[in-house]
Protein backbone atom coordinates (compact mmCIF):
# COMPACT_ATOMS: atom_id res chain seq x y z
CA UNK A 1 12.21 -21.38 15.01
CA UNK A 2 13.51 -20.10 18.80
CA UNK A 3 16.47 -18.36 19.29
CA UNK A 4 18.23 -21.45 20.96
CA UNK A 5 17.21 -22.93 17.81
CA UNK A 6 19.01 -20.87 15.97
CA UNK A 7 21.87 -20.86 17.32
CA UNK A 8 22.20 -24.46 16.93
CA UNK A 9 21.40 -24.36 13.42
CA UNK A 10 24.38 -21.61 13.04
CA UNK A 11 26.80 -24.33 14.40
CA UNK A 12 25.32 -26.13 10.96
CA UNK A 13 27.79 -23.41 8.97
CA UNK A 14 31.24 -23.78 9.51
CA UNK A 15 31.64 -21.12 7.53
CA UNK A 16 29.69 -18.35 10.32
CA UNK A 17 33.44 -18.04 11.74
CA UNK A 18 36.35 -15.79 11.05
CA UNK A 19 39.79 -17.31 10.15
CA UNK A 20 41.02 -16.63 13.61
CA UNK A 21 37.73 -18.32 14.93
CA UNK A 22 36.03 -15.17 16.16
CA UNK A 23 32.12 -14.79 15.23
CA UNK A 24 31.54 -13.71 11.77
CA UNK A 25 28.10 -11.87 11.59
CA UNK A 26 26.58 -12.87 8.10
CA UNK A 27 24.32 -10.65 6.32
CA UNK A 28 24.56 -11.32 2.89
CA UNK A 29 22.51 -14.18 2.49
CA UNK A 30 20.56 -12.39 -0.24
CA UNK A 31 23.80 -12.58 -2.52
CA UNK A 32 25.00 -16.59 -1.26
CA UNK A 33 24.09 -18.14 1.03
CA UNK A 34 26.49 -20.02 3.73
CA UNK A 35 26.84 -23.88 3.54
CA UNK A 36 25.98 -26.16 6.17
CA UNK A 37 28.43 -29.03 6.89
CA UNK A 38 25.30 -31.79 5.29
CA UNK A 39 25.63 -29.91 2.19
CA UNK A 40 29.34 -29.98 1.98
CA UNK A 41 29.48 -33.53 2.74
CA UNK A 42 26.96 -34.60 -0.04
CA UNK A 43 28.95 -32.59 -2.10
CA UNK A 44 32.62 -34.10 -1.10
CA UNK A 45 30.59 -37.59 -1.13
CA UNK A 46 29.52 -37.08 -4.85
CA UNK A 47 32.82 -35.94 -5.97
CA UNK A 48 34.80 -38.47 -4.49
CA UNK A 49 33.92 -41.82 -3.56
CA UNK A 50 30.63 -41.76 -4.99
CA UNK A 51 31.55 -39.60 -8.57
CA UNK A 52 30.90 -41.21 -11.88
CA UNK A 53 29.56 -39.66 -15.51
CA UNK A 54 25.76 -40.04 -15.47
CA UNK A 55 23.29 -41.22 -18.04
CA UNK A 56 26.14 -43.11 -20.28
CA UNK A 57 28.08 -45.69 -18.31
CA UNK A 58 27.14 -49.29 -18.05
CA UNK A 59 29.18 -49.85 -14.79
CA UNK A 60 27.05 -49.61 -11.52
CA UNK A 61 29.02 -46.73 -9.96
CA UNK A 62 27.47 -44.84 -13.43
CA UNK A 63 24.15 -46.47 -12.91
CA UNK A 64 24.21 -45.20 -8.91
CA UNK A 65 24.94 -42.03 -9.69
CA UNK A 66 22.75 -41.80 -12.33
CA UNK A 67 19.93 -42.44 -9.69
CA UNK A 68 21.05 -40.53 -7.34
CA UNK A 69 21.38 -37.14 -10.19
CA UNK A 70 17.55 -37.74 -10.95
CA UNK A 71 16.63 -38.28 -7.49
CA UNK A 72 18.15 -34.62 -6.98
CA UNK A 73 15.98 -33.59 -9.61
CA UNK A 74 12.81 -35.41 -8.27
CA UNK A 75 13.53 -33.75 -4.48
CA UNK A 76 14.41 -30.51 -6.08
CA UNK A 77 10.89 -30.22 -7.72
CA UNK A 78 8.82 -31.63 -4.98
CA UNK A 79 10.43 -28.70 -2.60
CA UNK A 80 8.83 -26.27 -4.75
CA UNK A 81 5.48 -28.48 -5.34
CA UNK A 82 6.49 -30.16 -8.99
CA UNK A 83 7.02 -32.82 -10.82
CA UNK A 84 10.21 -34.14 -11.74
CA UNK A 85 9.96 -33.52 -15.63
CA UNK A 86 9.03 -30.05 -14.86
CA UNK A 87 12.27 -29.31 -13.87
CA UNK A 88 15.11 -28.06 -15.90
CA UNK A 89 18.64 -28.16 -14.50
CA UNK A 90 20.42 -24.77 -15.28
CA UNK A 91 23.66 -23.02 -14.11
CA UNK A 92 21.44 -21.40 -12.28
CA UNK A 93 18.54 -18.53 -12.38
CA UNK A 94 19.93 -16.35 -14.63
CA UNK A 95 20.38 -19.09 -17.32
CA UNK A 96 16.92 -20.61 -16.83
CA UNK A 97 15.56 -16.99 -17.49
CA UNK A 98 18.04 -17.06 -20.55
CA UNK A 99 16.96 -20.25 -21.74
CA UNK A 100 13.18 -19.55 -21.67
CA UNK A 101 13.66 -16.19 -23.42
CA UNK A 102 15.62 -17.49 -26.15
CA UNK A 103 13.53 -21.20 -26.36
CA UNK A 104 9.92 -19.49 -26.09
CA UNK A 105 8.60 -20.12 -29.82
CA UNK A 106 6.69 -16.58 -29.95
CA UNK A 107 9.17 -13.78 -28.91
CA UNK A 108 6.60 -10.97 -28.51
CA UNK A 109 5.83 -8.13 -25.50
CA UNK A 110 7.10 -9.11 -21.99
CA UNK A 111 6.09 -7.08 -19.06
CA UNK A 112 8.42 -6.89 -16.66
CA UNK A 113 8.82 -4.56 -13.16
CA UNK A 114 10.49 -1.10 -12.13
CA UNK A 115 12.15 -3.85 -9.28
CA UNK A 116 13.53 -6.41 -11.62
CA UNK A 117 17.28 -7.72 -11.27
CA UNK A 118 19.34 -7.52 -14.26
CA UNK A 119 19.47 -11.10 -14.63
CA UNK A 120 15.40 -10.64 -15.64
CA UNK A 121 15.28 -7.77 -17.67
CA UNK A 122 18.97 -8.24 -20.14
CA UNK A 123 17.90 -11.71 -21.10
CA UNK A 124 14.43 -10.45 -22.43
CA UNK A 125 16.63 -7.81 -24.67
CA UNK A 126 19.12 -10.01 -25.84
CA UNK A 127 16.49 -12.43 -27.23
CA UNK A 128 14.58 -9.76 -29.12
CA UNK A 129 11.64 -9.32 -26.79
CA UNK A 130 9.87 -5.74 -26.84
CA UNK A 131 10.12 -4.97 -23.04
CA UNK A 132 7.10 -3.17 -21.54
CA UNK A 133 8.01 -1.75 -17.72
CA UNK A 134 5.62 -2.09 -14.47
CA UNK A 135 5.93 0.75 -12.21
CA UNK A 136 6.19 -0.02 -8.47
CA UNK A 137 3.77 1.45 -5.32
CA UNK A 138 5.06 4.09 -3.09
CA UNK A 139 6.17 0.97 -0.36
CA UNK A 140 7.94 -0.87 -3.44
CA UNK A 141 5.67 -3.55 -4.49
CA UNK A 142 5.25 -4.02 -8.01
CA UNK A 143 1.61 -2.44 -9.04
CA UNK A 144 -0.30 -4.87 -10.59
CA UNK A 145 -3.17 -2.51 -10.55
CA UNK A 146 -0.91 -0.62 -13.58
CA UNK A 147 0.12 -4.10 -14.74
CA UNK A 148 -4.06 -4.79 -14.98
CA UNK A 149 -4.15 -1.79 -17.50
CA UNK A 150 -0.52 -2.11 -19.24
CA UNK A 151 -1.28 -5.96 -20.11
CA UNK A 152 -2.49 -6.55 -23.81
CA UNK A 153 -3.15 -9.29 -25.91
CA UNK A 154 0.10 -8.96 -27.49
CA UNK A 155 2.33 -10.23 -24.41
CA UNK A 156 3.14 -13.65 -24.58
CA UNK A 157 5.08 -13.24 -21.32
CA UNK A 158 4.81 -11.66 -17.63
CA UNK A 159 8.13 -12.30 -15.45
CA UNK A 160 8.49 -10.49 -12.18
CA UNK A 161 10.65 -11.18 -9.32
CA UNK A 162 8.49 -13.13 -6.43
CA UNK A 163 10.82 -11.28 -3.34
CA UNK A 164 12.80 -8.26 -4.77
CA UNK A 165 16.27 -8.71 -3.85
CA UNK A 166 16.52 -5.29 -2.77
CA UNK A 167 13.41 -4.23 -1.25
CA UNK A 168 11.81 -7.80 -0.29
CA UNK A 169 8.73 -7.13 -0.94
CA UNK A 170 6.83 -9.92 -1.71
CA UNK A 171 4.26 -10.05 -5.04
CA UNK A 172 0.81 -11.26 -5.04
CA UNK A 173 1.84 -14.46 -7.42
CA UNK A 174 -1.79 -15.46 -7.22
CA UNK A 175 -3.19 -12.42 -8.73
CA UNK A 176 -0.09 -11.75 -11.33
CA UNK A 177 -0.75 -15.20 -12.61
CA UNK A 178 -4.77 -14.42 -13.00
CA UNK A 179 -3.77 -10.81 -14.76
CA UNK A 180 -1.45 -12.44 -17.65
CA UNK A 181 -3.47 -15.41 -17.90
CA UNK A 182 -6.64 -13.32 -18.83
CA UNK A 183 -4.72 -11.77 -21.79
CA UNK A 184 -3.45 -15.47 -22.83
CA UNK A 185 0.43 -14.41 -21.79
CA UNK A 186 2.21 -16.71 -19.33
CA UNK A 187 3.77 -16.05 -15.94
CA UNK A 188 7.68 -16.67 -14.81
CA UNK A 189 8.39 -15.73 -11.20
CA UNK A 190 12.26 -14.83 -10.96
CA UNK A 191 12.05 -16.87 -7.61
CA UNK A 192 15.95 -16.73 -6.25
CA UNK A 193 15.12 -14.85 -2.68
CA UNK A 194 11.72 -16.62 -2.61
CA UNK A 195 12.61 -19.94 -2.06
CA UNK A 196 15.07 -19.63 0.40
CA UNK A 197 12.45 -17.74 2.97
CA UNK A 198 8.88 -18.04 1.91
CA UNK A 199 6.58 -21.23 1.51
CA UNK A 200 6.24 -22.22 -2.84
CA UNK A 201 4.13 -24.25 -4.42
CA UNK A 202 4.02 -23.42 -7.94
CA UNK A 203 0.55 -25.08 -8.76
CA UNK A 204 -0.72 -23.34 -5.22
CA UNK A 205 0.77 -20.49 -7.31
CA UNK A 206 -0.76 -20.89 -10.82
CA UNK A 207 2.27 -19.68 -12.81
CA UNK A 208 3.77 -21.14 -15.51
CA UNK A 209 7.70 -20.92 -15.40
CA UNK A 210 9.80 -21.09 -11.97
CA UNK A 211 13.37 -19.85 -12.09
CA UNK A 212 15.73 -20.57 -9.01
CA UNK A 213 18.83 -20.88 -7.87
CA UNK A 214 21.05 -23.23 -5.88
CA UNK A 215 23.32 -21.12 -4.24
CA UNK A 216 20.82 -19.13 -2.50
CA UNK A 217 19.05 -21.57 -0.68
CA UNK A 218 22.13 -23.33 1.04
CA UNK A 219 23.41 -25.27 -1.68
CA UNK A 220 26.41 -25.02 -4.16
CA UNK A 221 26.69 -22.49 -7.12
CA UNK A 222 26.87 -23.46 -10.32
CA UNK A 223 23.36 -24.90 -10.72
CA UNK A 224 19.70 -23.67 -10.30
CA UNK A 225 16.40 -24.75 -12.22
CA UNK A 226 14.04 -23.72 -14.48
CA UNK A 227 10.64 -25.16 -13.36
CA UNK A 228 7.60 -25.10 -16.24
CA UNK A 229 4.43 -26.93 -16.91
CA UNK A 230 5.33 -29.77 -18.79
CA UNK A 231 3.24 -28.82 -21.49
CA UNK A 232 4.63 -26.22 -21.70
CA UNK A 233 8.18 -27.41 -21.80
CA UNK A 234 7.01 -30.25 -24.41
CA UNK A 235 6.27 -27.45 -26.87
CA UNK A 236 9.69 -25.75 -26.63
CA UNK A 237 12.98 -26.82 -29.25
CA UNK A 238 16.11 -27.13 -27.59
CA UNK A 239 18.50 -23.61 -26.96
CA UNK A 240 21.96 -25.64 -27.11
CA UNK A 241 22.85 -28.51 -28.17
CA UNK A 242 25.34 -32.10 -27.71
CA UNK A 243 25.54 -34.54 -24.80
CA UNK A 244 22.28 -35.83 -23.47
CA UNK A 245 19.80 -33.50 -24.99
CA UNK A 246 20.01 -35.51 -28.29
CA UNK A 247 17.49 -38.81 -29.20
CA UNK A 248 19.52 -39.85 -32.68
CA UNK A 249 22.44 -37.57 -34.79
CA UNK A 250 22.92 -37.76 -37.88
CA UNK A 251 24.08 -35.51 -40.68
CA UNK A 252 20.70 -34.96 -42.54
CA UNK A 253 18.91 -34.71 -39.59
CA UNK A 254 18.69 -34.61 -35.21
CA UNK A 255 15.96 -35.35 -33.34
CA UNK A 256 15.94 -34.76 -29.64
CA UNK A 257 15.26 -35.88 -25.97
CA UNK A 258 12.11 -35.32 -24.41
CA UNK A 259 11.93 -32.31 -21.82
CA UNK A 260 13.69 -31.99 -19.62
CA UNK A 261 16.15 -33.55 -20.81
CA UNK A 262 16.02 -31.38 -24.10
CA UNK A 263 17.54 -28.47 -22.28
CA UNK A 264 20.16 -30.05 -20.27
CA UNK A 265 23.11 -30.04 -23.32
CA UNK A 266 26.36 -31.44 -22.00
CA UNK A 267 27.64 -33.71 -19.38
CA UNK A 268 25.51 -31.65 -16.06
CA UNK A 269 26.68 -30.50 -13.08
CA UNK A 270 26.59 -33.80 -11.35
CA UNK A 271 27.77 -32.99 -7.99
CA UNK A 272 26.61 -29.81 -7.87
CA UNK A 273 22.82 -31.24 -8.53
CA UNK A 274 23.57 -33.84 -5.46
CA UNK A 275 24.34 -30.94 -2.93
CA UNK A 276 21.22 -28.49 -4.53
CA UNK A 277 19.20 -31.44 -3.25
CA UNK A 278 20.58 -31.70 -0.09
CA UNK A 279 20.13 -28.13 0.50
CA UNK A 280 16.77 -29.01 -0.08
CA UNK A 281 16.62 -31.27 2.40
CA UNK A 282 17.95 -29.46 5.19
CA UNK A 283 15.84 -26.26 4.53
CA UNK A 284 12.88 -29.04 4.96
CA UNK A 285 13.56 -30.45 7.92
CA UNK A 286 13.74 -27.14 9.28
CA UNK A 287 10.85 -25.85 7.74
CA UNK A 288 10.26 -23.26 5.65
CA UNK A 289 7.32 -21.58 7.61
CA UNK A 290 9.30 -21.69 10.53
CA UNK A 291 12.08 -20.18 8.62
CA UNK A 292 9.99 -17.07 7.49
CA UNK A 293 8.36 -16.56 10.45
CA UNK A 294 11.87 -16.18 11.99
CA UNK A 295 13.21 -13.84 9.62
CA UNK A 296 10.09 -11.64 9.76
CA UNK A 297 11.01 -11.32 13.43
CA UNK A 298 14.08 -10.02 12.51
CA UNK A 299 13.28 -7.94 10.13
CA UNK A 300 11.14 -6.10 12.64
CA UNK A 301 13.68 -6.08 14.83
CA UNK A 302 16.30 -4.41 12.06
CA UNK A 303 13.86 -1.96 10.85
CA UNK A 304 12.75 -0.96 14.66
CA UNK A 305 16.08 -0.06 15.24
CA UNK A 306 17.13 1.32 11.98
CA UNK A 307 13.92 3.27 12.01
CA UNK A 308 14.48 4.77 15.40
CA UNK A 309 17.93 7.31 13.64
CA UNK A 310 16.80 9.98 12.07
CA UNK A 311 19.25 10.07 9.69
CA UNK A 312 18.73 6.44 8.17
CA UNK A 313 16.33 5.95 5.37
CA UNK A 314 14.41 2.79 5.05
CA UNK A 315 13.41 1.09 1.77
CA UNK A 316 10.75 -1.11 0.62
CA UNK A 317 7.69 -2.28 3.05
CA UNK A 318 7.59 -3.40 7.01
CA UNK A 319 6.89 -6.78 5.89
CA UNK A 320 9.73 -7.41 3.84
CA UNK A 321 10.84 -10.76 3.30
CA UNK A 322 14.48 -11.31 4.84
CA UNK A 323 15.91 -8.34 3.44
CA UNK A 324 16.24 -4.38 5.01
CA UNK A 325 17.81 -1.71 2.05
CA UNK A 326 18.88 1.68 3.55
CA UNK A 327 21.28 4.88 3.60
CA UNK A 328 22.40 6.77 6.53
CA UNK A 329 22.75 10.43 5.87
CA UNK A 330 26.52 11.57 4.74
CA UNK A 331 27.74 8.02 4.61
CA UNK A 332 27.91 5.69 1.51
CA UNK A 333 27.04 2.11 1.54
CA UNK A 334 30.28 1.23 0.50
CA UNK A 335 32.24 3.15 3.60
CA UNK A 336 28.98 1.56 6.10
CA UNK A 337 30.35 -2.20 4.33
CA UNK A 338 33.71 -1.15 4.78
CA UNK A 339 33.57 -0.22 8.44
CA UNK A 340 31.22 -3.05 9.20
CA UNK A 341 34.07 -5.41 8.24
CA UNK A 342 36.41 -4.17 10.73
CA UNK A 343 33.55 -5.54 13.13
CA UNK A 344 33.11 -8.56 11.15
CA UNK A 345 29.78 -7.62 9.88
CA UNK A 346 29.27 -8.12 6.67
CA UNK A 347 26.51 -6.93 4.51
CA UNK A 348 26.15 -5.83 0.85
CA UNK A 349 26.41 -2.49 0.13
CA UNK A 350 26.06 -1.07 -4.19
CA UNK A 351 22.75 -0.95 -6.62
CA UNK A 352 22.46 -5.08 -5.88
CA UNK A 353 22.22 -5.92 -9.99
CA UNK A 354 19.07 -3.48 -10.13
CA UNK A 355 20.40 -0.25 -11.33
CA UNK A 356 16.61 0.35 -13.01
CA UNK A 357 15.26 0.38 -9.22
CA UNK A 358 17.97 3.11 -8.23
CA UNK A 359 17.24 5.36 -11.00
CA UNK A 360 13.84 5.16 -9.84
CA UNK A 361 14.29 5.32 -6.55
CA UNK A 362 17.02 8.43 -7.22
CA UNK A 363 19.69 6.54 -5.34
CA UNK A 364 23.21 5.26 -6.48
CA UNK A 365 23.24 2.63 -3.87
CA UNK A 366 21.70 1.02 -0.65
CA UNK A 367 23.17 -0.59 2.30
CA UNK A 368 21.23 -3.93 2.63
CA UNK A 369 21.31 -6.35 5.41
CA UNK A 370 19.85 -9.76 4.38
CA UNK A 371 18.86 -13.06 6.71
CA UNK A 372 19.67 -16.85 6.64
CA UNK A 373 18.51 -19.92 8.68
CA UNK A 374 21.57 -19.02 10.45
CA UNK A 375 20.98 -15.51 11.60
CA UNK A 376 20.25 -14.39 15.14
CA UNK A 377 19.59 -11.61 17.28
CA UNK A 378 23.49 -11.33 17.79
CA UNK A 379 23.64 -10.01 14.20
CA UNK A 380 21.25 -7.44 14.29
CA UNK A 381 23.02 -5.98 17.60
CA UNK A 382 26.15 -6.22 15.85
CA UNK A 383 24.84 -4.43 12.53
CA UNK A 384 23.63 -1.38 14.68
CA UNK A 385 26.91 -1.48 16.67
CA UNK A 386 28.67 -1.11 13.68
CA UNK A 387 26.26 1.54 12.12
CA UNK A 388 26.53 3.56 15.31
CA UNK A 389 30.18 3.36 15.18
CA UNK A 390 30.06 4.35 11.71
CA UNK A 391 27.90 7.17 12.47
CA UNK A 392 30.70 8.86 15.23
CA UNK A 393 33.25 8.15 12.52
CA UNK A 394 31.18 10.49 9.76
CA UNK A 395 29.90 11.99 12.93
């Protein structure tokens, strides 16, 4: 993807605008991403002319919809290489990480990474899982040399994040998979900043469990999915209950749906489902390899220029996918965000849900700049005019 490219693709977003109209230089994408205008029309489609219940109602407007909710979940798993009863709808990542903790029949040792987000380490607690911790290298990958000598025969689970949202480095999913398999434990790849920017194909993969949301790959919030072998799924109960997870009720005795359908309790998010697919849709007809060769560029650029102050501190490794972490000397991330707004920058700026990684990393915060299919050279030149700016200010 050229420049001129995308630029076009930022007049996709109506959102990449201020109020008053002026450019609005996006680099949160790591946290949401912005919507482009095919997204929010599937969406107002769905929920107006289009919206009816799914699953129940004999009337075709019920029927239609009902195909076009499972087509969502049929183009939903081929984007990450699936099948379409290998995916789970969930309110998103951090429930499908939920739901497998609490559904998994065997609630033993889970190893888990110094980099993890919070949304992949409390679940694991709260279900009653005894939580062994992967240290990271010196460049902030995890070390799955130390996760080749921590692994046992009593962990039933591995989950790791496949792009750290604060470092973005990128694990070898390959080899993690090989390492828990040879100890008989399954894999789960927290995959929220993968999909957006890097190519996925689970099987290509060899995990087990998937977890992903919507909102960060250009489509609404609300909704995400947990991907899993369907075998795998098959041997799971149910974590909630009512609506369409149910096969026959009755006092005595319930017997339920079939996965995935087992795991979807309550009337879904309909509409929401609709526009996760079309997000899917655009991000293929852009391409994702296009996409992350794009955002590597940038990347270089941002860490070129970041890396030329001497008083800025980089995080995680060169090849960091879509995401640059850092601190300038004397100035806290949230003053940097602060002053960055009053140049319409915006970036994220805190410990980014990962308060483990700042202990280790004997931090209290990062600046972080993160890319979209919508970012451009114009926002890295207005990141280090603001940082500059910033820099005279604390100067």
């Amino acid at each position: 993807m050229s420049v001129t490219q995308a630029a076009s693709r930022k007049r996709d977003f109506p959102g990449m605008v201020t109020a008053d109209g002026k450019p609005w230089f996006y680099l949160d994408s790591a946290a949401t991403a912005q919507k482009p205008q095919v997204v929010i029309d599937a969406v107002t489609r769905a929920v107006g002319v289009d919206y009816a219940t799914v699953h129940r109602g004999v009337y075709s407007r019920s029927a239609n919809m009902t195909l076009g909710y499972e087509n969502a979940r049929r183009t939903v798993a081929a984007f990450i290489g699936g099948q379409e009863d290998e995916i789970v709808f969930t309110r998103g990542a951090t429930e499908a990480i939920n739901l497998l903790a609490y559904s998994w029949p065997h609630k033993g040792r889970v190893l888990l990474s110094e980099l993890e987000h919070h949304s992949n380490i409390v679940p694991w607690q709260l279900a009653g899982w005894q939580v062994d911790v992967c240290p990271i290298t010196a460049d902030g990958r995890i070390d799955l040399d130390a996760a080749e000598a921590m692994l046992t025969d009593e962990h039933e689970m591995v989950s790791f994040a496949h792009v750290s949202n604060v470092l973005g480095s990128v694990v070898d999913a390959k080899r993690a998979a090989k390492l828990a398999h040879a100890v008989g434990a399954k894999l789960l790849l927290d995959g929220c900043q993968a999909v957006p920017r890097v190519p996925v194909d689970v099987a290509a993969l060899d995990c087990d469990f998937y977890a992903f949301s919507s909102h960060k790959i250009y489509g609404p919030t609300g909704i995400g999915a947990l991907w899993g072998r369907a075998d795998l799924l098959a041997a799971m109960p149910p974590w909630q209950g009512g609506g369409a997870m149910i096969d026959k009720v009755g006092f005595d005795k319930t017997t339920y749906a079939p996965a995935p359908q087992r795991f979807e309790a309550g009337t879904p998010a309909i509409v929401e489902a609709i526009g996760f697919a079309a997000a899917c849709d655009y991000v293929s007809g852009v391409g994702i390899e296009a996409i992350h060769a794009y955002e590597t560029e940038l990347v270089r650029q941002t860490r070129e220029a970041l890396g030329a102050m001497n008083d800025v501190t980089l995080y995680g490794p060169d090849d960091s996918a879509g995401i640059v972490s850092f601190l300038i000397d004397g100035v806290h991330p949230h003053d940097l965000g602060t002053i960055l707004d009053e140049e319409n920058v915006a970036i994220r700026a805190g410990h980014h849900c990962a308060q483990p990684l700042m202990e280790k990393l004997g931090i209290p915060a990062t600046a972080r700049a993160s890319f979209g299919i919508y970012s451009d050279e114009e926002d890295v030149a207005a990141l280090i005019r603001g940082i500059e700016r910033t820099k005279r200010i604390f100067g």
